[in-house]
N, C-alpha and C. Protein backbone atom coordinates (compact mmCIF):
# COMPACT_ATOMS: atom_id res chain seq x y z
N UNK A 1 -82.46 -138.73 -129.48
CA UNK A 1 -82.78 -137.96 -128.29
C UNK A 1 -83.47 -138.89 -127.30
N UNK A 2 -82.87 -138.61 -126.33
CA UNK A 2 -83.60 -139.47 -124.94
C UNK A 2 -84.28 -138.33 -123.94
N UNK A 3 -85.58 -138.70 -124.10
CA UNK A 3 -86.29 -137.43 -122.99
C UNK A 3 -87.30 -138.15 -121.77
N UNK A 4 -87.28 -138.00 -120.78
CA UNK A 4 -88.23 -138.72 -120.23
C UNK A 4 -88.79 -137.31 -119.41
N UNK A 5 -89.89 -137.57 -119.71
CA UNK A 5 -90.93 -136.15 -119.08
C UNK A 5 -90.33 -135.68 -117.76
N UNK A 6 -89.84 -134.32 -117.98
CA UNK A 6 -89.43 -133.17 -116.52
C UNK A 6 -90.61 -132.57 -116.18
N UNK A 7 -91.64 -132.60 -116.78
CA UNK A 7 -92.24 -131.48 -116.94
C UNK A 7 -93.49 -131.43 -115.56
N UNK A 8 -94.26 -130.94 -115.05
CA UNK A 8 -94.82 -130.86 -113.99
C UNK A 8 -96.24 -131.79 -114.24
N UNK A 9 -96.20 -132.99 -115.09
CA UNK A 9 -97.21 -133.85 -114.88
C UNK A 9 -97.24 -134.90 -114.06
N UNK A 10 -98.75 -134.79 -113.67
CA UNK A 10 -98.96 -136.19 -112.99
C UNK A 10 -98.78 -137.76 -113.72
N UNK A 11 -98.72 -137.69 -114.87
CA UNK A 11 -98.45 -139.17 -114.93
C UNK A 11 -96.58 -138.92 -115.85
N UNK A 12 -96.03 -139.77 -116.04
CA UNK A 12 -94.48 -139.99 -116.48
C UNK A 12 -94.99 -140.46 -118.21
N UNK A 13 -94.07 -139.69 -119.43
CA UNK A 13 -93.99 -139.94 -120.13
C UNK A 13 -92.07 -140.38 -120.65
N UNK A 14 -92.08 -141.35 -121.84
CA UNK A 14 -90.63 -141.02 -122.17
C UNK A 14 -91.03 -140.88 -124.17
N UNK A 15 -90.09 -140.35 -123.93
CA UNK A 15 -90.28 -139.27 -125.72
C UNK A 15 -88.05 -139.98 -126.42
N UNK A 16 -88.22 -140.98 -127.23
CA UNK A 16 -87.11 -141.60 -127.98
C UNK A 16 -87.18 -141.01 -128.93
N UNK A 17 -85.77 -141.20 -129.76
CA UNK A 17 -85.18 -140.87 -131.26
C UNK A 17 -84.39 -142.28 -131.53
N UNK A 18 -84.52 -142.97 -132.42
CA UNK A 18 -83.86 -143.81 -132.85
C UNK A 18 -83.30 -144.36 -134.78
N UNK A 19 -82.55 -144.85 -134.55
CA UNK A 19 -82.10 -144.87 -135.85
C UNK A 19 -81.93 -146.32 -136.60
N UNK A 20 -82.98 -146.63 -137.32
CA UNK A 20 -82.44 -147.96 -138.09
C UNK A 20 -81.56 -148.31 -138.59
N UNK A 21 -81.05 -149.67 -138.63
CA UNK A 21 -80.03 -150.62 -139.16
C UNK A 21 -80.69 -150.95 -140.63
N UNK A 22 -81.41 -151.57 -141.01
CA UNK A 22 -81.74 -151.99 -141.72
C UNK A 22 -82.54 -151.07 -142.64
N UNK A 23 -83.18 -151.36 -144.15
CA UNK A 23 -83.98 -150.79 -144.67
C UNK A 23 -85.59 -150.21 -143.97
N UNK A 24 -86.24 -149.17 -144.05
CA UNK A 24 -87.44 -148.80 -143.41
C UNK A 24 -88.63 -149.96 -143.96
N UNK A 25 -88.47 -150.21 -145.16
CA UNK A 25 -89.71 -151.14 -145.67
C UNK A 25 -89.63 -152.48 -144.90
N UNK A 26 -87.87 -152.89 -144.72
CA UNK A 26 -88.56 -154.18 -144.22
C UNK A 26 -88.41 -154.11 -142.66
N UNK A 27 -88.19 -152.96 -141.83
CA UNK A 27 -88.21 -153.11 -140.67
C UNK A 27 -89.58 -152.50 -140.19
N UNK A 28 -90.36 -151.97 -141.06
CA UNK A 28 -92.19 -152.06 -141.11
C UNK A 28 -92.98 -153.34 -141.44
N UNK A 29 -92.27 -154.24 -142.16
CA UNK A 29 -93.34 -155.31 -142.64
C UNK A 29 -92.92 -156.30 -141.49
N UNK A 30 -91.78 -156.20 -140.90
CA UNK A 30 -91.24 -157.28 -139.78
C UNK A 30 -92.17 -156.70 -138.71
N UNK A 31 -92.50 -155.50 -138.10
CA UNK A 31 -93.51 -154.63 -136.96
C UNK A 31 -94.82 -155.65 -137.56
N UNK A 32 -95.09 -155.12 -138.81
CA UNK A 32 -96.48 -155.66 -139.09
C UNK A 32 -96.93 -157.31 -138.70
N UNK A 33 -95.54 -158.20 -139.43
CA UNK A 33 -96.11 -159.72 -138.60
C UNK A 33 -95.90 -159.90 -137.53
N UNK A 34 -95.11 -159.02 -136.48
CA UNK A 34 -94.77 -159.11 -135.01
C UNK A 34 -96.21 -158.34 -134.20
N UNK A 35 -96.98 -157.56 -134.70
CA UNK A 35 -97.85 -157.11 -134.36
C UNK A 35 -99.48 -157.62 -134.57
N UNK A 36 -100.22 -157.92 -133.69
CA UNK A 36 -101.82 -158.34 -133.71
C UNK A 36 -102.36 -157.14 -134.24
N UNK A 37 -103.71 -156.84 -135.06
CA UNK A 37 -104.47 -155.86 -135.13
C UNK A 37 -105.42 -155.67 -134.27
N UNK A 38 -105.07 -154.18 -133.72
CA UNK A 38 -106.29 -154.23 -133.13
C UNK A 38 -106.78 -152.70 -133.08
N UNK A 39 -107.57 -152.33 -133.42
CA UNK A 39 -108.21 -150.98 -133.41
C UNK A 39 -108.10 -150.12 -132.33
N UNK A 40 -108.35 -150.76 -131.15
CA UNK A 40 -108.59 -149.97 -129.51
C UNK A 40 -107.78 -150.63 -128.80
N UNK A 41 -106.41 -151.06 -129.23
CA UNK A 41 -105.70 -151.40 -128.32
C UNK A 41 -106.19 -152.40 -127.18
N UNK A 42 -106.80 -153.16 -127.18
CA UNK A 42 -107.60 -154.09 -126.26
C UNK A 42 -106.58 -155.14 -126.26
N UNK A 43 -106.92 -155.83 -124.90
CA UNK A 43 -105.85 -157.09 -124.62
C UNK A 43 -106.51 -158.21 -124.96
N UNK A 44 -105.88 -158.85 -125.57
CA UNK A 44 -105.96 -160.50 -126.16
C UNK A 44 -105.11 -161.14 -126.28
N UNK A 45 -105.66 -162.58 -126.09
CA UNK A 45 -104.56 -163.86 -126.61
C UNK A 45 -104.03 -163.71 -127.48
N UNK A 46 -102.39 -163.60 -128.22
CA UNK A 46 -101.87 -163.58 -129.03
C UNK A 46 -100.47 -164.18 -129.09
N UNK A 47 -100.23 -164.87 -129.72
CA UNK A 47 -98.58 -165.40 -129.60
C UNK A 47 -97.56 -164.26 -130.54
N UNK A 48 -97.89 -162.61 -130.91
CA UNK A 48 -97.33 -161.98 -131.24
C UNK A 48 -96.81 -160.78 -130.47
N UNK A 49 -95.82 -160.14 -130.70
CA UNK A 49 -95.01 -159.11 -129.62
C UNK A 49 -95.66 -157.98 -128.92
N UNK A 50 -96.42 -157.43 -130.31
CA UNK A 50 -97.44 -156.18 -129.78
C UNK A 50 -98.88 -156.52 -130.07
N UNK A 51 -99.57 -155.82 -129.90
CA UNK A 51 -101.07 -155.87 -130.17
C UNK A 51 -101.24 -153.78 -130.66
N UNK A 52 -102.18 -153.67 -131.67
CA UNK A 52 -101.95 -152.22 -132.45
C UNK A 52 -102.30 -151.93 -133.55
N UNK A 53 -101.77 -150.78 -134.27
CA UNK A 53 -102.48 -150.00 -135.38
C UNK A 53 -100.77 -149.61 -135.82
N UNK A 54 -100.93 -150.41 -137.08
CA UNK A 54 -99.73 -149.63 -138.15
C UNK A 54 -99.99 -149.51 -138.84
N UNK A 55 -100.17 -147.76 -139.22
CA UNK A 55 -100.90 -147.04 -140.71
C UNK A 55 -99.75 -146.25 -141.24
N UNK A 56 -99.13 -146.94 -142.73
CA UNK A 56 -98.08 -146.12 -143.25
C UNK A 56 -96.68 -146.52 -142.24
N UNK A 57 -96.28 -145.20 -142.06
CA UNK A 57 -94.57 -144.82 -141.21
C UNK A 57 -95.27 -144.92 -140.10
N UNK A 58 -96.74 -145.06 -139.06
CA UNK A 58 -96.89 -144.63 -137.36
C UNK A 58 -97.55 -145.96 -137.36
N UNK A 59 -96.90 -146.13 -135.97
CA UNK A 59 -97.84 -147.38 -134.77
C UNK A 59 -98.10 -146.28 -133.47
N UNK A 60 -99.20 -147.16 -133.09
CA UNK A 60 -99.32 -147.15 -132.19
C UNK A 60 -99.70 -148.35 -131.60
N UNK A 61 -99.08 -148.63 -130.15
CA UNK A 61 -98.70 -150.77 -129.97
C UNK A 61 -98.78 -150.38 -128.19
N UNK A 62 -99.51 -151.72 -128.45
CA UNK A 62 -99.37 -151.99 -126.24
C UNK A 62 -98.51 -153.18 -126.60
N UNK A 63 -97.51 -153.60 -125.58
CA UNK A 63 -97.05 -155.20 -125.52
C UNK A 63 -98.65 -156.35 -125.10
N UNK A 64 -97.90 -156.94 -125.91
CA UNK A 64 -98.59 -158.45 -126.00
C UNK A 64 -98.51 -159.22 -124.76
N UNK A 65 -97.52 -159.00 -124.03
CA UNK A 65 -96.95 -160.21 -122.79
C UNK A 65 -98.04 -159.97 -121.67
N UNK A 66 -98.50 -160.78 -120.85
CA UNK A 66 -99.78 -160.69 -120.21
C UNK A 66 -99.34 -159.79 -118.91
N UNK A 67 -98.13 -159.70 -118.37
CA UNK A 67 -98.07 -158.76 -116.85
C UNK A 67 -97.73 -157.39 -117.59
N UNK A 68 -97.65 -157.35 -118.69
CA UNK A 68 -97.45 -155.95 -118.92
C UNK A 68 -98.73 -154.93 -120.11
N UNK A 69 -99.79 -156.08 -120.35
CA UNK A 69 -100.66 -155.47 -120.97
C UNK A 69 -101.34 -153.79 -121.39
N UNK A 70 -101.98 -153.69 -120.53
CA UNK A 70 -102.86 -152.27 -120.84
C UNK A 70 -101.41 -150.95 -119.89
N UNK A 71 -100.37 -151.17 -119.58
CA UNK A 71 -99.70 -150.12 -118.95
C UNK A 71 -99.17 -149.32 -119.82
N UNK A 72 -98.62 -149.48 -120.63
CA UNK A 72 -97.96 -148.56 -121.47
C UNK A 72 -98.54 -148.15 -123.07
N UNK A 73 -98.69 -147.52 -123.56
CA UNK A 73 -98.91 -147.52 -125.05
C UNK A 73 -97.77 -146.88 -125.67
N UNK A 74 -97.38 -147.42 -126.81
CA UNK A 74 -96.15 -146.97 -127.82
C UNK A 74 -96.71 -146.01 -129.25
N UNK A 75 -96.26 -144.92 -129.28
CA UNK A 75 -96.79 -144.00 -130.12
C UNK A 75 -95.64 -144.11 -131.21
N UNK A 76 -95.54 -143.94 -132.16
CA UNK A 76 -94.42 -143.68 -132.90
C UNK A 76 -94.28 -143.32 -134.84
N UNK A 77 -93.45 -143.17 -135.24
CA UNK A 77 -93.46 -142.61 -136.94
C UNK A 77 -91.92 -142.83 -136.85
N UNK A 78 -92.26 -143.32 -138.16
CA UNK A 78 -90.79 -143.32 -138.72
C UNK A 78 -90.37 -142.98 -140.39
N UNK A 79 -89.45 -142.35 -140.38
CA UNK A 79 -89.31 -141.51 -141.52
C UNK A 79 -87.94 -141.52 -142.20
N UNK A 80 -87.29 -141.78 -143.32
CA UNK A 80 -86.23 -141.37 -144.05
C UNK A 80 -85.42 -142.43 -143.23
N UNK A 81 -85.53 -143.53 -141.99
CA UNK A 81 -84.56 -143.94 -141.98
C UNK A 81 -84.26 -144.14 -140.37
N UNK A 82 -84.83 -142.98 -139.91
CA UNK A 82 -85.13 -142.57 -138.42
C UNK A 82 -86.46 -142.35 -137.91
N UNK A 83 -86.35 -142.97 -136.37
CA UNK A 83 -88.02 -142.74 -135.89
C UNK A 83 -87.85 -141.96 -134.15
N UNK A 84 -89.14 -141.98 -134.31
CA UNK A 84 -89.69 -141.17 -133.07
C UNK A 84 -90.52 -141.97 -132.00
N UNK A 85 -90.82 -142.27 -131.27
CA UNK A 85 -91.66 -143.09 -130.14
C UNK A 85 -91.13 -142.63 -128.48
N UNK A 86 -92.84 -142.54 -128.52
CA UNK A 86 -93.22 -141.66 -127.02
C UNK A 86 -94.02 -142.73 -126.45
N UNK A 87 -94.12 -143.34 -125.22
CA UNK A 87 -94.30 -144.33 -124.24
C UNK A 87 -95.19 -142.97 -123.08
N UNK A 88 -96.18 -143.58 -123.14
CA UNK A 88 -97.58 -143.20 -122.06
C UNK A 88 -98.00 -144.14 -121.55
N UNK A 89 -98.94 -143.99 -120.31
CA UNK A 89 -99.49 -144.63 -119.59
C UNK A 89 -100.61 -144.45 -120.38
N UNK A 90 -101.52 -145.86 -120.52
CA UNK A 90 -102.49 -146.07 -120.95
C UNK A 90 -103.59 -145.81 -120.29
N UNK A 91 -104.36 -144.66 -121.82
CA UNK A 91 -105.61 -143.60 -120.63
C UNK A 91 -106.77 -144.15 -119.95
N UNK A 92 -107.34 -145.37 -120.33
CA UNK A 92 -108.25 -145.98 -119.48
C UNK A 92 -107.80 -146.42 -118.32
N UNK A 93 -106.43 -146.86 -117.90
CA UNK A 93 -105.46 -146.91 -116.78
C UNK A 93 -105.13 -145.57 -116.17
N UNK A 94 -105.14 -144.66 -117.06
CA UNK A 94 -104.92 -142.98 -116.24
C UNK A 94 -106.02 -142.76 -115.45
N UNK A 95 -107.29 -142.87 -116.24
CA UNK A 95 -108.70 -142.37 -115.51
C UNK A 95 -108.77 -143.54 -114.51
N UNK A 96 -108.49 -145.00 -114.35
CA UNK A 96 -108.77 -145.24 -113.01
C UNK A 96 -107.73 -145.20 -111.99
N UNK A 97 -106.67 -144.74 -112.00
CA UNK A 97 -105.22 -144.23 -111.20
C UNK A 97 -106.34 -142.76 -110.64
N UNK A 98 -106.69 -141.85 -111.46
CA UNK A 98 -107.11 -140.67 -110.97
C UNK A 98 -108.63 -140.97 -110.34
N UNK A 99 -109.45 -142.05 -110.63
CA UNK A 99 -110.63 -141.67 -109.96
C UNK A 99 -110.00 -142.81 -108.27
N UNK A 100 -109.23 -143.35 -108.44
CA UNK A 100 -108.92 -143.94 -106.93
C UNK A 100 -108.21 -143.11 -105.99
N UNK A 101 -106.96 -142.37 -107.26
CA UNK A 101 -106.55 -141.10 -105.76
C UNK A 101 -107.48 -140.20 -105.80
N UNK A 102 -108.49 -139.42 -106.52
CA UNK A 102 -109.13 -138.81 -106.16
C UNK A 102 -110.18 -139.41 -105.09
N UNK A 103 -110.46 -140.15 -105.22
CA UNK A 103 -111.69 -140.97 -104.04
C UNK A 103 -111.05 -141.03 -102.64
N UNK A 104 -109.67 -141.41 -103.11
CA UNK A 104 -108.81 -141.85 -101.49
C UNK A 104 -108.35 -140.19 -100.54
N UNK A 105 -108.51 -139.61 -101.34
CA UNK A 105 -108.51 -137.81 -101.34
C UNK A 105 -108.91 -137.19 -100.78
N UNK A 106 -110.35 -137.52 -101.23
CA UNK A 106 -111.66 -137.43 -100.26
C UNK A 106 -111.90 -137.60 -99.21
N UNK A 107 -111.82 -139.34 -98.88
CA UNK A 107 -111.82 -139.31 -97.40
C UNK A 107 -111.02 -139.24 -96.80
N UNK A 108 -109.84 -138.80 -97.02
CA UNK A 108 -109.19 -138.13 -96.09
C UNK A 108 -109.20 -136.63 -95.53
N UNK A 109 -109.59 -136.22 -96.57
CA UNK A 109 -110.00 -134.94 -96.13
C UNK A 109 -111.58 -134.57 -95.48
N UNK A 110 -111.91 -135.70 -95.71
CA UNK A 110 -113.86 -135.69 -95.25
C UNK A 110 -113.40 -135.60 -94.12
N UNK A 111 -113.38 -135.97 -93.06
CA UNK A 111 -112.98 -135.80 -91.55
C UNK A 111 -112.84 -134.75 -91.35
N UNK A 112 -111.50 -133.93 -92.22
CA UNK A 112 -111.46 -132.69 -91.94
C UNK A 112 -112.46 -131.62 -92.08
N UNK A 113 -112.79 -131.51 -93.07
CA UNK A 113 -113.75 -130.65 -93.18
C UNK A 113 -115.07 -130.82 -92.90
N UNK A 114 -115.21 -132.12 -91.97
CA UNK A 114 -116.47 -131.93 -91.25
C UNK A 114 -116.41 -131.96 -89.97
N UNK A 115 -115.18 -131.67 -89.88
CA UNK A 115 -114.89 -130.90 -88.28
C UNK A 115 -114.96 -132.20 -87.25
N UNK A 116 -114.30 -132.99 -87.72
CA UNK A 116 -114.11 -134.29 -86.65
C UNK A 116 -112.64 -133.82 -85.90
N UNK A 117 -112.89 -133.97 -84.32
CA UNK A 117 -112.22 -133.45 -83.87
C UNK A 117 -111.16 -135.01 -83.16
N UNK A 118 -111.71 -136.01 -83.72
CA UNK A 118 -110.80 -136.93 -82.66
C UNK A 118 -110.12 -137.85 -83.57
N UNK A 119 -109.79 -137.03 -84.80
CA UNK A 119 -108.92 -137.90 -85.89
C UNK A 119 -107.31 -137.00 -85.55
N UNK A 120 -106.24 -137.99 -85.21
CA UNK A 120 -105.03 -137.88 -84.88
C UNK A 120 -103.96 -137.14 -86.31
N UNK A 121 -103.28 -135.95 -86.27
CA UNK A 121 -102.76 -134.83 -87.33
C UNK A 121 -101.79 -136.42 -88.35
N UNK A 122 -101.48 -137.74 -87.36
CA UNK A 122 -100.97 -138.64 -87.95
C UNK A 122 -101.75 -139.47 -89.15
N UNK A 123 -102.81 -139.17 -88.41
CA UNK A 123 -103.84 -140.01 -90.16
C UNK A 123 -103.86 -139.26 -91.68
N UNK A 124 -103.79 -138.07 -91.43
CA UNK A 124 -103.56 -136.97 -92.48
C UNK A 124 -102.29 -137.21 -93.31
N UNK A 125 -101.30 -137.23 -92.28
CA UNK A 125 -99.57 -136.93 -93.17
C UNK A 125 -99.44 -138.76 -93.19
N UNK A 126 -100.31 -139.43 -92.93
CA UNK A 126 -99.53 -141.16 -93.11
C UNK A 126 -100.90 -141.38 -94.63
N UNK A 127 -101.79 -140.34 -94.86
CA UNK A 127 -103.26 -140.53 -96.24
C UNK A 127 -101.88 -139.66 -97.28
N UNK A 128 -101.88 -138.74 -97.35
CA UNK A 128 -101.12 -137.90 -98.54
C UNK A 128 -99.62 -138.30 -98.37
N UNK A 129 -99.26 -139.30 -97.46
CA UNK A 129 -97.70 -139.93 -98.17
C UNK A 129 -98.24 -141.21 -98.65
N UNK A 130 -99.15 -141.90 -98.20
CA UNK A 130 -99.54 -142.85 -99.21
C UNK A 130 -99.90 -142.48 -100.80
N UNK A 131 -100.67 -141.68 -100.92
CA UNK A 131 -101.02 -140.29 -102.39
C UNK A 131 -99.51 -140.59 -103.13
N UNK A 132 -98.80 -139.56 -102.40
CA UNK A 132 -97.11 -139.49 -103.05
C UNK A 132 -96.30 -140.35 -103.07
N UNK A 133 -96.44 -141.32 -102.39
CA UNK A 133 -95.82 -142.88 -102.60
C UNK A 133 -96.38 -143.49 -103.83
N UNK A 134 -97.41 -143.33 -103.88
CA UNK A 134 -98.27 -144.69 -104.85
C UNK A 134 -97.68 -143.52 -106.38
N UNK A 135 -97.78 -142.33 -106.49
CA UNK A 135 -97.57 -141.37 -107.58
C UNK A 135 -96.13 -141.54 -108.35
N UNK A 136 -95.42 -141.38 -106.99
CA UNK A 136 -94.17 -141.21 -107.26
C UNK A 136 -93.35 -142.36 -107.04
N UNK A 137 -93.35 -143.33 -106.40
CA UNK A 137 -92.67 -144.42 -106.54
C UNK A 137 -93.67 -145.76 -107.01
N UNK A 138 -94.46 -145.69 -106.75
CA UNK A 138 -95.19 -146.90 -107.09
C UNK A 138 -95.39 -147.08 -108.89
N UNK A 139 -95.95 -145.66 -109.40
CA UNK A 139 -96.06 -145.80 -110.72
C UNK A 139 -95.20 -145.39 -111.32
N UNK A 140 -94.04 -144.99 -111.01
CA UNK A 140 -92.98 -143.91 -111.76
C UNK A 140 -91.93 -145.60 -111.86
N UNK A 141 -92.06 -146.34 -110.69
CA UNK A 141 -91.21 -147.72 -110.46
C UNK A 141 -91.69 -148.77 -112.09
N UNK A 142 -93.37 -148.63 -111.77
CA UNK A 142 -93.70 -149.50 -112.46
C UNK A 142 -93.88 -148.91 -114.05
N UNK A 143 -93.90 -148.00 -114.17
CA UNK A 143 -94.04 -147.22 -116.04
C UNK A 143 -92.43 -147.17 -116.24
N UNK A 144 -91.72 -147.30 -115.74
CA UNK A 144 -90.12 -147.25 -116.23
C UNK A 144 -89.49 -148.47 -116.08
N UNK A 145 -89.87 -149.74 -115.26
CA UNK A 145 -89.94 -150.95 -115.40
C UNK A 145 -90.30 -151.72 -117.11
N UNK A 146 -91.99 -151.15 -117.23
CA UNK A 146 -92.75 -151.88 -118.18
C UNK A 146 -92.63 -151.11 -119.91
N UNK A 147 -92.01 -149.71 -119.74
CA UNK A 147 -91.98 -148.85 -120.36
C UNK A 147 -90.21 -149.04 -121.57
N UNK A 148 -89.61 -149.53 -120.13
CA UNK A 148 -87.87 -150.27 -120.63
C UNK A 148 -88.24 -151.39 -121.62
N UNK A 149 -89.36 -152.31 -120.93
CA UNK A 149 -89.00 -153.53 -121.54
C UNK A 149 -89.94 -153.83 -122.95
N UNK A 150 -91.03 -152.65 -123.09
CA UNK A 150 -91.58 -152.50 -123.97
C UNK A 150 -90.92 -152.21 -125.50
N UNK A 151 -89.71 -150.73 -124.62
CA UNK A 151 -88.51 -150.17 -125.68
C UNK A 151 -87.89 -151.19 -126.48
N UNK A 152 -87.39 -151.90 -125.54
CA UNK A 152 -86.34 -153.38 -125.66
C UNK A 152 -87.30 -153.92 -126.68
N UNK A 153 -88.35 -154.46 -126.46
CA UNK A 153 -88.59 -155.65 -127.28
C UNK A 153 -89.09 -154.69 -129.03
N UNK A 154 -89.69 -153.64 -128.82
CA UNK A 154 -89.92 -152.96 -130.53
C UNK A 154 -88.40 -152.64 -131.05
N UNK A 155 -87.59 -152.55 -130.09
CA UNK A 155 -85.59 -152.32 -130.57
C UNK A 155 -85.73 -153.74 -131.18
N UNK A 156 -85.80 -154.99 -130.48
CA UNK A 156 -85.56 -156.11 -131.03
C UNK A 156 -86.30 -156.53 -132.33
N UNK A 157 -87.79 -155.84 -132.07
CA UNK A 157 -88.27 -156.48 -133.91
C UNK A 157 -87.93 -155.31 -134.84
N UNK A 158 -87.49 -154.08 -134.64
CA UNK A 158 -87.96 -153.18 -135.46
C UNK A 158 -85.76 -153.12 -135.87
N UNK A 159 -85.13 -153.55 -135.10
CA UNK A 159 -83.26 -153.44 -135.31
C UNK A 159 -82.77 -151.99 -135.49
N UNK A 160 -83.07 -151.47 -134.25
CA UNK A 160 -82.50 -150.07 -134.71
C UNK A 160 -81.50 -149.96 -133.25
N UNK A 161 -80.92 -148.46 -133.13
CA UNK A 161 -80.34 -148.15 -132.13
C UNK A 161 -80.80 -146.66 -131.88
N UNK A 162 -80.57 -146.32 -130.57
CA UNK A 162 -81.53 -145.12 -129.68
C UNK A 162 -80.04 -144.41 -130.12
N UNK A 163 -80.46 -143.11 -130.59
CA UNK A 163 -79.78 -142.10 -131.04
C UNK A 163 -80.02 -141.02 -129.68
N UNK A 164 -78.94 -140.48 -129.65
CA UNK A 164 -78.44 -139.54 -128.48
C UNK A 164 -78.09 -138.15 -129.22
N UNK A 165 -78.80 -136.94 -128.71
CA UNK A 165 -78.89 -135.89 -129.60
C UNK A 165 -77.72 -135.20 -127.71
N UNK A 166 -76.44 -134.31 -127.74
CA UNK A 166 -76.59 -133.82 -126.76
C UNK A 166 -76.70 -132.64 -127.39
N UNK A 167 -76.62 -131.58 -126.32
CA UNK A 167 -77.38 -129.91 -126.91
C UNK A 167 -76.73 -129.32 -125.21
């Protein structure tokens, strides 16, 4: 199944189904030496693919490569043969995405509601298409950019193929 979030949130998720080639044991112990440990997902020097937590059948993994660090996190379980992995924006990256549009929010609307009368109706609609630009193309560009190439590279250590459910 290929799903990438319809649903009425502010940030973009994508939700995979995929199916291994190989045995599950050794396409976990290949994750495990391709992967750094790390408890909180924190960025570090590493000459390995991911940085993460693999307990049992679930990871959870940020990429290792330095322009794509803290953006995405990889959730995932795998079971009987077949797995699951859901790609989020990483929440210490969510809370400062939301405390900057919320701040930038503000003053745009501060003017308004303190009754400034010599701010032009153009500063308003050129503040909230910047809002919906940066939302909708800026991060939707860049989480489906960093989010692809994240897919790609756990496809490449883990050897499976993305299974297509239609309905």
């Amino acid at each position: 199944m290929i799903r990438d979030s319809t649903r009425m949130t502010f940030f973009p998720t994508k939700e995979r189904t995929f199916k291994l080639h190989g045995k599950q044991i050794e396409s976990l112990e290949r994750l495990q030496r391709k992967t750094e440990r790390s408890e909180n997902l924190t960025s570090q020097h590493t000459d390995k693919s991911f940085i993460g937590i693999i307990t049992g059948n679930q990871f959870q993994l940020i990429s290792s490569a330095v322009s794509k660090r803290p953006l995405c996190v990889m959730k995932g379980d795998i079971q009987d043969g077949k797995g699951y992995v859901k790609v989020e924006i990483y929440k210490p990256l969510k809370l400062l995405i939301s405390i900057f549009l919320f701040v930038f929010s503000i003053a745009i609307l501060l003017p308004l509601l303190l009754g400034a009368k010599n701010f032009p109706p153009a500063f308003y609609v050129m503040g909230f298409g910047l809002i919906l630009f940066f939302r909708f193309v800026l991060i939707k560009f860049m989480f489906k950019t960093i989010s692809d190439t994240s897919l790609n590279s756990l496809s490449d250590v883990l050897d499976f193929e993305w299974t297509i459910n239609y309905q």
